[in-house]
N, C-alpha and C. Protein backbone atom coordinates (compact mmCIF):
# COMPACT_ATOMS: atom_id res chain seq x y z
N UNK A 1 0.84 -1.16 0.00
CA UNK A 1 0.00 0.00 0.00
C UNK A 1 0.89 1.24 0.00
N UNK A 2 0.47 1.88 -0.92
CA UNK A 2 1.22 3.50 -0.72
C UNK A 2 1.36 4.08 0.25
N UNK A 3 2.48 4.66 0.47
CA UNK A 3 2.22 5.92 1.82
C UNK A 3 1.56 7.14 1.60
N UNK A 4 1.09 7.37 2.60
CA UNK A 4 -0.18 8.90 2.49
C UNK A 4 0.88 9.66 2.13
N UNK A 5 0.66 10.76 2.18
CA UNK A 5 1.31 11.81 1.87
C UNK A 5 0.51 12.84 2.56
N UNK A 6 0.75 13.77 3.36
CA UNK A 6 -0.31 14.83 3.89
C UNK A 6 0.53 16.28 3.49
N UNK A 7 -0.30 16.99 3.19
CA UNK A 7 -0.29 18.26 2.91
C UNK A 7 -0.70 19.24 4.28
N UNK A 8 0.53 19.61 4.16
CA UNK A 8 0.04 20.81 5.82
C UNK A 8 -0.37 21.94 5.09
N UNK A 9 -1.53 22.88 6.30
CA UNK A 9 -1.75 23.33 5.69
C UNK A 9 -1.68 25.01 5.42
N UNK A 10 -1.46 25.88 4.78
CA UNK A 10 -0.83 26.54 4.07
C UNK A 10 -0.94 27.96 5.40
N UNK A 11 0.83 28.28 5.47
CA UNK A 11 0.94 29.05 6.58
C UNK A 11 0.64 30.65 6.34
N UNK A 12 0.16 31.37 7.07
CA UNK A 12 -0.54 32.73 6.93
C UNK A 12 0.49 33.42 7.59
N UNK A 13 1.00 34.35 6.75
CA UNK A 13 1.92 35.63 7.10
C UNK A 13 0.91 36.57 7.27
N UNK A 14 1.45 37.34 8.82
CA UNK A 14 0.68 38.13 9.17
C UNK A 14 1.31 39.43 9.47
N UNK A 15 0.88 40.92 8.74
CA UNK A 15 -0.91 41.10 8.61
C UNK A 15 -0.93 40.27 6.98
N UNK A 16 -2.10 40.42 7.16
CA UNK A 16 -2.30 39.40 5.98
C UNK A 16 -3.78 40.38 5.28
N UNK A 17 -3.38 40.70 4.03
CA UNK A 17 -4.32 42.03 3.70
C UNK A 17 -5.42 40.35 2.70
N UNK A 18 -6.61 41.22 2.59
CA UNK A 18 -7.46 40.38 1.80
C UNK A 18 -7.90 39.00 2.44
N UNK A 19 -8.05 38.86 3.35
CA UNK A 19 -8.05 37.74 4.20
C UNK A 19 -9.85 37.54 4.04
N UNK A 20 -10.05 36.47 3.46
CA UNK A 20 -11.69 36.68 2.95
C UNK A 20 -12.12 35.65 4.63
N UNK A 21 -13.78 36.13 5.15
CA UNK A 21 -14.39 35.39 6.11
C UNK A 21 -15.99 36.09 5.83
N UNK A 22 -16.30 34.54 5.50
CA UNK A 22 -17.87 33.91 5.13
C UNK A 22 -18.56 34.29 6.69
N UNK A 23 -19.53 34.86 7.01
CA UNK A 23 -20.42 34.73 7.70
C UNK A 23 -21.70 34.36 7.78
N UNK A 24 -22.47 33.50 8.53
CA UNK A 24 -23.51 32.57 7.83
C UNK A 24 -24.68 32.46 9.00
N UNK A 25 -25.82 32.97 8.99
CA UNK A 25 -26.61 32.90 9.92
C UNK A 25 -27.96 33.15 9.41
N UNK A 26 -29.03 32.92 10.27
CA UNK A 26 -30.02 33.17 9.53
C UNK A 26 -30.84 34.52 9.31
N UNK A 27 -31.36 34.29 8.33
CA UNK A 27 -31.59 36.00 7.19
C UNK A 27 -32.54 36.81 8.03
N UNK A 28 -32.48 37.80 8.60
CA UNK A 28 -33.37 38.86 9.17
C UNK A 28 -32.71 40.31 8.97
N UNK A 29 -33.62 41.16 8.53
CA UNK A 29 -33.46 42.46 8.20
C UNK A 29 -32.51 42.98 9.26
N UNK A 30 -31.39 42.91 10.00
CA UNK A 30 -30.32 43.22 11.08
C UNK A 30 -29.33 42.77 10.53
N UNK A 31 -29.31 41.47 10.33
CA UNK A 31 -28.20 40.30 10.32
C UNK A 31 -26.47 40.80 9.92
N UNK A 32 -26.54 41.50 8.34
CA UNK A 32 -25.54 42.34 8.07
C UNK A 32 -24.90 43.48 8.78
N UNK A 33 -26.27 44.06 9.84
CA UNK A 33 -25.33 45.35 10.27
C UNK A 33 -24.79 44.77 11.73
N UNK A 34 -25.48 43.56 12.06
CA UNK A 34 -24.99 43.08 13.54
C UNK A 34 -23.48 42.35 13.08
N UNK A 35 -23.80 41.73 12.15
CA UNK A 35 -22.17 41.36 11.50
C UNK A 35 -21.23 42.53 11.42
N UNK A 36 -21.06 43.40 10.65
CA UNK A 36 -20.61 44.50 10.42
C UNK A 36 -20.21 45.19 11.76
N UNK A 37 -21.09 44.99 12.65
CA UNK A 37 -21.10 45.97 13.93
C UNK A 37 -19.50 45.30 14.45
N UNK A 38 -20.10 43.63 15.23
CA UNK A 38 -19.13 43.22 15.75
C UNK A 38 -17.65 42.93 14.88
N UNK A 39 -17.46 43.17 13.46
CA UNK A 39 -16.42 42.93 12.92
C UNK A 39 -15.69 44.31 12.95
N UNK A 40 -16.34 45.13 13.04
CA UNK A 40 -15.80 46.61 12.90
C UNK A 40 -14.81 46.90 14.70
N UNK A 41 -15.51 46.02 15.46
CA UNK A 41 -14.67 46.03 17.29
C UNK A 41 -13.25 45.88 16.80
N UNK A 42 -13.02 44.51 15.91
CA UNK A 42 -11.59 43.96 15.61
C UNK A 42 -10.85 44.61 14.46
N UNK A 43 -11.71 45.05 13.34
CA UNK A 43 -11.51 45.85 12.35
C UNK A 43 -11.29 47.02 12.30
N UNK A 44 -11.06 47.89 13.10
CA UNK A 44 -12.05 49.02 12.80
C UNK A 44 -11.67 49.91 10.81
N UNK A 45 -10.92 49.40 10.33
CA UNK A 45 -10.90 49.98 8.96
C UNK A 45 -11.50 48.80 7.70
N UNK A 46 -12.62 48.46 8.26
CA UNK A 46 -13.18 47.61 7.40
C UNK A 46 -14.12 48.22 6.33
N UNK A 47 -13.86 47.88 5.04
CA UNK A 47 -13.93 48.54 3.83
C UNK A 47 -15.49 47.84 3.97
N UNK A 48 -16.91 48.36 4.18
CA UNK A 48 -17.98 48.05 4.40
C UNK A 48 -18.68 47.98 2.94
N UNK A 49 -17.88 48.75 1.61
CA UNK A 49 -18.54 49.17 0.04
C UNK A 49 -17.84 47.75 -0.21
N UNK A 50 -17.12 46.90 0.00
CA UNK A 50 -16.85 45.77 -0.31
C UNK A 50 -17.38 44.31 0.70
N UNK A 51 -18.13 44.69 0.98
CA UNK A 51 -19.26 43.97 1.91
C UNK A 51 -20.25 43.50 1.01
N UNK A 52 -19.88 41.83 0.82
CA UNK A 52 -21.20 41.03 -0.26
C UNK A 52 -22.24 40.30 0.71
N UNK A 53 -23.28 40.26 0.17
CA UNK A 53 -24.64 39.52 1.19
C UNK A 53 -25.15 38.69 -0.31
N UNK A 54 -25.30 37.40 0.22
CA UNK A 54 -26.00 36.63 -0.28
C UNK A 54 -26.88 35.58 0.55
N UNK A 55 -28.20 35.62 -0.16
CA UNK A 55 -29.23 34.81 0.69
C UNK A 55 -29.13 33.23 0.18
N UNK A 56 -29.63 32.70 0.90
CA UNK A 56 -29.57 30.99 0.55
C UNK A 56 -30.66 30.82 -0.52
N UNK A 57 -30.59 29.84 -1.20
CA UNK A 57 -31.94 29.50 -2.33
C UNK A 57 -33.19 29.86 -1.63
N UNK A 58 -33.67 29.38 -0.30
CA UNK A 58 -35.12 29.26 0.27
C UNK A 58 -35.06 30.22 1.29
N UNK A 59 -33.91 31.09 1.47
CA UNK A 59 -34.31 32.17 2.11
C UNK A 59 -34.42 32.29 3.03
N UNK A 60 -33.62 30.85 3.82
CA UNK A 60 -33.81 31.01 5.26
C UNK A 60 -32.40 31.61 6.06
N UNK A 61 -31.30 31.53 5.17
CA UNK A 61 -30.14 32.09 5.88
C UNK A 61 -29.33 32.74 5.01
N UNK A 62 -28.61 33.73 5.20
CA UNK A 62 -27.58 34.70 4.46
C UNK A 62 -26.85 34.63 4.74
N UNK A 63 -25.53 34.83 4.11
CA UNK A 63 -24.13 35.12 4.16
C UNK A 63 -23.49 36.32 3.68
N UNK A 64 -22.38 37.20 4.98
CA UNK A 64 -22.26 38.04 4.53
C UNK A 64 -20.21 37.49 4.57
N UNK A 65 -19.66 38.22 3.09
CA UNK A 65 -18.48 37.79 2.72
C UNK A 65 -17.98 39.39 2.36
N UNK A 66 -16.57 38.90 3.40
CA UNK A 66 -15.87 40.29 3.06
C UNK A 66 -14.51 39.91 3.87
N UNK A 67 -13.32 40.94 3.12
CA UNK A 67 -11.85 40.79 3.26
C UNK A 67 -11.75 41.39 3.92
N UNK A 68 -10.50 41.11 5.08
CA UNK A 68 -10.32 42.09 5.88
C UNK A 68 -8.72 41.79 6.00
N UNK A 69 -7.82 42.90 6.95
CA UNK A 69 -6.42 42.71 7.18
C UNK A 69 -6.29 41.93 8.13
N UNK A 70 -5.91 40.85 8.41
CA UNK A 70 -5.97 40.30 9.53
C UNK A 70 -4.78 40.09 10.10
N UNK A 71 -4.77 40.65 11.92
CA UNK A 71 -3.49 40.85 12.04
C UNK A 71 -3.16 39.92 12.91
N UNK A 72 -3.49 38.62 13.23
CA UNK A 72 -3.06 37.49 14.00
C UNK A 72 -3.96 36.72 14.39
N UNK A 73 -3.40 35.58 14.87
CA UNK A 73 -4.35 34.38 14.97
C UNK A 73 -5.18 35.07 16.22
N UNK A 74 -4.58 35.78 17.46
CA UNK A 74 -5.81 36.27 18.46
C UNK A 74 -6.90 37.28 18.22
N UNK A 75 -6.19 38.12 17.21
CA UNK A 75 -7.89 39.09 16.24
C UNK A 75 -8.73 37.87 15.63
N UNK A 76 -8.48 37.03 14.99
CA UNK A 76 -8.86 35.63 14.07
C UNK A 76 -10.09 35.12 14.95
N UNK A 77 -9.24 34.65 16.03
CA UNK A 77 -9.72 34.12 17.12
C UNK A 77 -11.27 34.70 17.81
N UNK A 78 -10.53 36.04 18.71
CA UNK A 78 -11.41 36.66 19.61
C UNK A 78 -12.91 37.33 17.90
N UNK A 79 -12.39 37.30 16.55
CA UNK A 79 -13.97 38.09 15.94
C UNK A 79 -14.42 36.44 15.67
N UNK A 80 -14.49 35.49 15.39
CA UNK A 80 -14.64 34.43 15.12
C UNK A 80 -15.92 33.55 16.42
N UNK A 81 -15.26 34.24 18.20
CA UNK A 81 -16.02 34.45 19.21
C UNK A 81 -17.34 35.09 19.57
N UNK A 82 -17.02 36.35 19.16
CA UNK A 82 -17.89 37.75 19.25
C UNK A 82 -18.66 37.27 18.12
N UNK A 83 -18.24 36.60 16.76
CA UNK A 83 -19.53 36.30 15.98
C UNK A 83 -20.54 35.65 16.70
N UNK A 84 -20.00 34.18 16.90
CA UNK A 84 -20.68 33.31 17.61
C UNK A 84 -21.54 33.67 18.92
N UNK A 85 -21.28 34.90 19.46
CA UNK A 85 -21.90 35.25 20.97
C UNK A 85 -23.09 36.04 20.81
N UNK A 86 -22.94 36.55 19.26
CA UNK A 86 -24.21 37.06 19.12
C UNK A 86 -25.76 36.55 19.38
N UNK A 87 -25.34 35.18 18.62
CA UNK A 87 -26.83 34.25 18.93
C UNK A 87 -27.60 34.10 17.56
N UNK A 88 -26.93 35.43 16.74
CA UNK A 88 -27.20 35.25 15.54
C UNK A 88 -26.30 34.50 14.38
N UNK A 89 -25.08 33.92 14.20
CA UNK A 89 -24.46 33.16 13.65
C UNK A 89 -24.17 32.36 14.03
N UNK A 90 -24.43 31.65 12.65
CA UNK A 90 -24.45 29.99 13.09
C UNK A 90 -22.77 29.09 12.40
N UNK A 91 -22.63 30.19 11.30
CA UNK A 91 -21.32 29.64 10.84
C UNK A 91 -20.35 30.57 10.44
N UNK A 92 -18.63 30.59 10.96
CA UNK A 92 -17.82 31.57 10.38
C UNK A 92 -16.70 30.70 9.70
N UNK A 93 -16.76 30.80 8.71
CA UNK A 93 -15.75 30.19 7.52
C UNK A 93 -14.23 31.63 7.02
């Protein structure tokens, strides 16, 4: 039998400009600016005119996708938290 081979996986120099993160929760007329709100704590120069929202086929959940500079695994970390504490996201990619 072959040997695996594993691929590690790909190391992030930081700051790290363009750093894309999916946000995914379900769709209510807030959802984007409560995203926006808490990403702007860790961000605060977050380019908001490059802020994409897309809804799911049936409309029950949206995603909002946008780049940001990211300046270490503990900013990464602690907005990744603050998403989740909202109550309103269910997934951060």
């Amino acid at each position: 039998m072959a040997e695996e081979t594993k691929q590690a996986a790909p190391k992030i120099e930081f700051p790290c400009p363009d750093y894309p993160i999916k946000v995914i929760g379900r769709d209510g007329p807030d959802f984007q600016d409560v995203v926006i709100e808490v990403v702007r704590i860790h961000v605060p120069d977050l380019d908001i005119t490059k802020v994409e929202l897309q809804g799911s086929s049936k409309g029950t959940f949206t995603s909002v996708r946008m780049k940001i500079t990211a300046t270490g695994h503990e900013q990464l970390k602690a907005l990744h938290e603050d998403l989740l504490e909202t109550g309103r996201v269910t997934m951060v990619i």
